[in-house]
Protein backbone atom coordinates (compact mmCIF):
# COMPACT_ATOMS: atom_id res chain seq x y z
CA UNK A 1 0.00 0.00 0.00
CA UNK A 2 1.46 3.82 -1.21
CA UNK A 3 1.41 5.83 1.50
CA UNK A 4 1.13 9.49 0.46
CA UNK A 5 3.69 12.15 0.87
CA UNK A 6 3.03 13.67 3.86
CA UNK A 7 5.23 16.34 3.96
CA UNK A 8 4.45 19.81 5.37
CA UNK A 9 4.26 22.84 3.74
CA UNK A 10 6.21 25.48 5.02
CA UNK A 11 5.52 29.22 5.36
CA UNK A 12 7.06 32.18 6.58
CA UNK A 13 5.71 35.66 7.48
CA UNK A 14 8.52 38.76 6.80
CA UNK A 15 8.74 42.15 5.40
CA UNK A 16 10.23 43.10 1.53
CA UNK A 17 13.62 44.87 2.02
CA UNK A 18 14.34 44.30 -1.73
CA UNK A 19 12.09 44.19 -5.49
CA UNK A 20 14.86 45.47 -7.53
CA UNK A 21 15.64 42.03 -9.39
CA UNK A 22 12.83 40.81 -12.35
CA UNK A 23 9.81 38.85 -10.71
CA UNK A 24 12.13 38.26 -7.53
CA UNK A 25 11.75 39.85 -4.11
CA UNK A 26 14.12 39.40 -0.56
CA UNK A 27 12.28 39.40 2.38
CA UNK A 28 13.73 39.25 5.65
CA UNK A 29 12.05 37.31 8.52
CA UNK A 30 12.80 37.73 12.18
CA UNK A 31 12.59 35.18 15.26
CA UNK A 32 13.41 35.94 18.80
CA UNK A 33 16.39 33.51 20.36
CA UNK A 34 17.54 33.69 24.07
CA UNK A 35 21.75 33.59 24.48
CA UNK A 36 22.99 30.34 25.42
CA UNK A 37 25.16 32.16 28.19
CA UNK A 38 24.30 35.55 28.93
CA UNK A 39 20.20 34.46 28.75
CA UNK A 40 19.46 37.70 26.70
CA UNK A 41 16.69 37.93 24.39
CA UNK A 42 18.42 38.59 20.74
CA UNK A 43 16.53 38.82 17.17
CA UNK A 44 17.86 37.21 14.49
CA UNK A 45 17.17 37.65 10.51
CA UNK A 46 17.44 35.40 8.05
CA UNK A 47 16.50 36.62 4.46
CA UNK A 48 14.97 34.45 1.54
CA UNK A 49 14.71 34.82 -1.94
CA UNK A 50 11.17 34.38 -3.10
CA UNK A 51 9.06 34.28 -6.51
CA UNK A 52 6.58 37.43 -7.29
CA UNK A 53 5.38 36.66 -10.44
CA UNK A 54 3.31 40.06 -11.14
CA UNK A 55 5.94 42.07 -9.69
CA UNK A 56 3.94 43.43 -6.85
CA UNK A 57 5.29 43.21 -3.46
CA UNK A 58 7.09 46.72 -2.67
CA UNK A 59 9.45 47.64 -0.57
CA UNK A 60 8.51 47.93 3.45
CA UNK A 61 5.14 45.58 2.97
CA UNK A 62 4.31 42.36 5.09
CA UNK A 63 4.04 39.45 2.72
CA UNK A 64 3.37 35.51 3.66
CA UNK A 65 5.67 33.13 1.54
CA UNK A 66 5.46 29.33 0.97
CA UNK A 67 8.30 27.24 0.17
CA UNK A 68 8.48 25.51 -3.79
CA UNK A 69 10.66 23.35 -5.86
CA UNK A 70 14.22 25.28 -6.19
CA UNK A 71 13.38 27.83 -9.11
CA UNK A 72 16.87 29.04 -9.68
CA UNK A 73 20.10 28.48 -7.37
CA UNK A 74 19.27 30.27 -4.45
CA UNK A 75 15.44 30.79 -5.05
CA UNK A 76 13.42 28.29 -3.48
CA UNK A 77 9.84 30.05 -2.12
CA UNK A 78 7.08 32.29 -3.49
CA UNK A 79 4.89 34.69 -3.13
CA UNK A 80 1.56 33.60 -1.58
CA UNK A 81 -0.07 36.76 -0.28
CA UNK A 82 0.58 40.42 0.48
CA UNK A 83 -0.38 40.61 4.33
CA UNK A 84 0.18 44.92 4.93
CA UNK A 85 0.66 47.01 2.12
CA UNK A 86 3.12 49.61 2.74
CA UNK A 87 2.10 52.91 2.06
């Protein structure tokens, strides 16, 4: 019996900090980490490369991506939704 794939989708919630490349954006998404020694609370960024086919996510605006089959060599999510608009 074929078990189906069962793998989860994964998504990530970050703001656009670049559209200058064709039909690409990078958006940068944050998560809150405590120091291993000092117990601090630090933020850490990690930015991704994502797929915007219609060119529409602008600097500055909230956006939702989903990750995809690789779609170039360091391009592996896209676009799902445009959460907060910047103005």
């Amino acid at each position: 019996m074929k078990e189906a794939n069962k793998r989860r989708i994964r998504e990530k919630v970050g703001v656009v900090t670049s559209d200058k490349m064709q039909k690409t954006i990078v958006v940068s998404v944050g998560r809150v980490t405590q120091h291993p020694v000092f117990n601090k609370v630090i933020r850490k960024f990690s930015k991704f490369k994502a797929h915007d086919e219609k060119n529409e996510a602008k600097v500055g605006d909230k956006v939702r991506i989903r990750e995809t089959r690789p779609l170039s060599r360091d391009k592996c999510w896209r676009l799902v939704e445009i959460l907060v608009k910047q103005k």
